[in-house]
Protein backbone atom coordinates (compact mmCIF):
# COMPACT_ATOMS: atom_id res chain seq x y z
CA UNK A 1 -14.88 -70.99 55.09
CA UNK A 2 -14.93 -74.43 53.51
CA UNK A 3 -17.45 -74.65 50.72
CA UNK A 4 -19.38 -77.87 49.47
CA UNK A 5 -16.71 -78.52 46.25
CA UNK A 6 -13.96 -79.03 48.98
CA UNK A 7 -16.17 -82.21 50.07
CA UNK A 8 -14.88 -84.40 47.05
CA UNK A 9 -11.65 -83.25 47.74
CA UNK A 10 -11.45 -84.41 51.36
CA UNK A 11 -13.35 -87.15 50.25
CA UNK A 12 -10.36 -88.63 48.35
CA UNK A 13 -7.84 -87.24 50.59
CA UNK A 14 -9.47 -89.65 53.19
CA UNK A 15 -9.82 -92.23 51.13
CA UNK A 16 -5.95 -92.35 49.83
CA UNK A 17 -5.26 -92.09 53.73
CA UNK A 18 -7.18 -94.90 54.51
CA UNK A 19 -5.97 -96.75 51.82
CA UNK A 20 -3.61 -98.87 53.46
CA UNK A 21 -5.18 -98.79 57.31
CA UNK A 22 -7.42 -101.56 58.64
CA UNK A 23 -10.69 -99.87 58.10
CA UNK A 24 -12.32 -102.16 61.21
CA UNK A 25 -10.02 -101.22 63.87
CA UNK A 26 -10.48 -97.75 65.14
CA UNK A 27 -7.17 -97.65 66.41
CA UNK A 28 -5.45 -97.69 63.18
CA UNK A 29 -7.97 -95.25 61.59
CA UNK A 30 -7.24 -92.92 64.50
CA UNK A 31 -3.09 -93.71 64.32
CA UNK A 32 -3.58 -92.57 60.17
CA UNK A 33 -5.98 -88.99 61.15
CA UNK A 34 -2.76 -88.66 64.22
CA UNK A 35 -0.03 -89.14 61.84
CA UNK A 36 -0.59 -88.31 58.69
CA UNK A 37 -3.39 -85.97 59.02
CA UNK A 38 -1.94 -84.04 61.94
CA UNK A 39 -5.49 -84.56 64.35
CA UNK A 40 -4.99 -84.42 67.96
CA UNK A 41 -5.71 -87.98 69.21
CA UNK A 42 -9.49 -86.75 70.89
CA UNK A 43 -10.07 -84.82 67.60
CA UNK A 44 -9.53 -88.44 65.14
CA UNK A 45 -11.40 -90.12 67.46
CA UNK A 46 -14.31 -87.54 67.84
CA UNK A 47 -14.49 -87.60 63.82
CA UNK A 48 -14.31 -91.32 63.90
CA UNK A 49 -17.25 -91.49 66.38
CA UNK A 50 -19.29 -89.03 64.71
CA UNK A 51 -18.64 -91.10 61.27
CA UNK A 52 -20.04 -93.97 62.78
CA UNK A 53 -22.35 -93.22 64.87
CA UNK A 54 -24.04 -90.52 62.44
CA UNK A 55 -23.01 -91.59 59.24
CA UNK A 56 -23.16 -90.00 55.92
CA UNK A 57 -26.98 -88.80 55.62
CA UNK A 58 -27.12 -86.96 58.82
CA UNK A 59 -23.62 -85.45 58.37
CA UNK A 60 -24.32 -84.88 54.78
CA UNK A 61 -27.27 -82.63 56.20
CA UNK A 62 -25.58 -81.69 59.28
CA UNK A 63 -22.34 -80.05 56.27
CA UNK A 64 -25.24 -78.52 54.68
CA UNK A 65 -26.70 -76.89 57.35
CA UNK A 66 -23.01 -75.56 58.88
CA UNK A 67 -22.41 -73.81 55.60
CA UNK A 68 -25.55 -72.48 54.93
CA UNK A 69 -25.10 -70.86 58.55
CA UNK A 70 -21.55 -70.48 58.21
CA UNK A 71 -20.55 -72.52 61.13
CA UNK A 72 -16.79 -73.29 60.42
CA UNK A 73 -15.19 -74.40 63.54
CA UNK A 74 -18.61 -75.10 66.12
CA UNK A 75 -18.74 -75.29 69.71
CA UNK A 76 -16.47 -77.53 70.63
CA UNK A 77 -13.39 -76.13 69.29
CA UNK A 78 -11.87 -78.40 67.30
C-alpha cells in the first residue's frame, strides 16, 4: 500500500514528466503518462480527467480517505 510520503514523490515524478509536454493539450499529457509512464491510454486519460475535473482538494481528500480505508487499487481496476 502506498502511504501519504510517496505523494511528494509522485508529485515530482509528474512534474519532471511534464516538464517538457504542453500542459494545455490533453493529448500530449496523455502521450507523456503512455510513454514514459507506461499508463494504458484509458488509464492517462481517466487520471487526466479526474485531475481536472476534481482537482487537488477533493483528490487530496479523496487520497486521504483511500488510505485511511486502505483502498489501493478501487473499483475500477486500474
Amino acid at each position: 500500500m502506498n502511504t501519504a510520503e510517496n505523494v511528494a514523490g509522485l508529485v515530482e515524478e509528474y512534474r519532471t514528466l511534464f516538464e517538457d509536454a504542453d500542459v494545455g493539450s490533453s493529448d500530449s499529457l496523455e502521450t507523456v503518462l503512455v510513454r514514459d509512464a507506461e499508463w494504458t491510454p484509458e488509464a492517462a486519460a481517466h487520471l487526466l480527467r479526474l485531475a481536472t475535473h476534481y482537482g487537488s482538494f477533493m483528490l487530496r481528500n479523496a487520497l486521504a480517505i483511500s488510505l485511511a480505508l486502505d483502498i489501493e487499487d478501487g473499483e475500477l481496476g486500474f
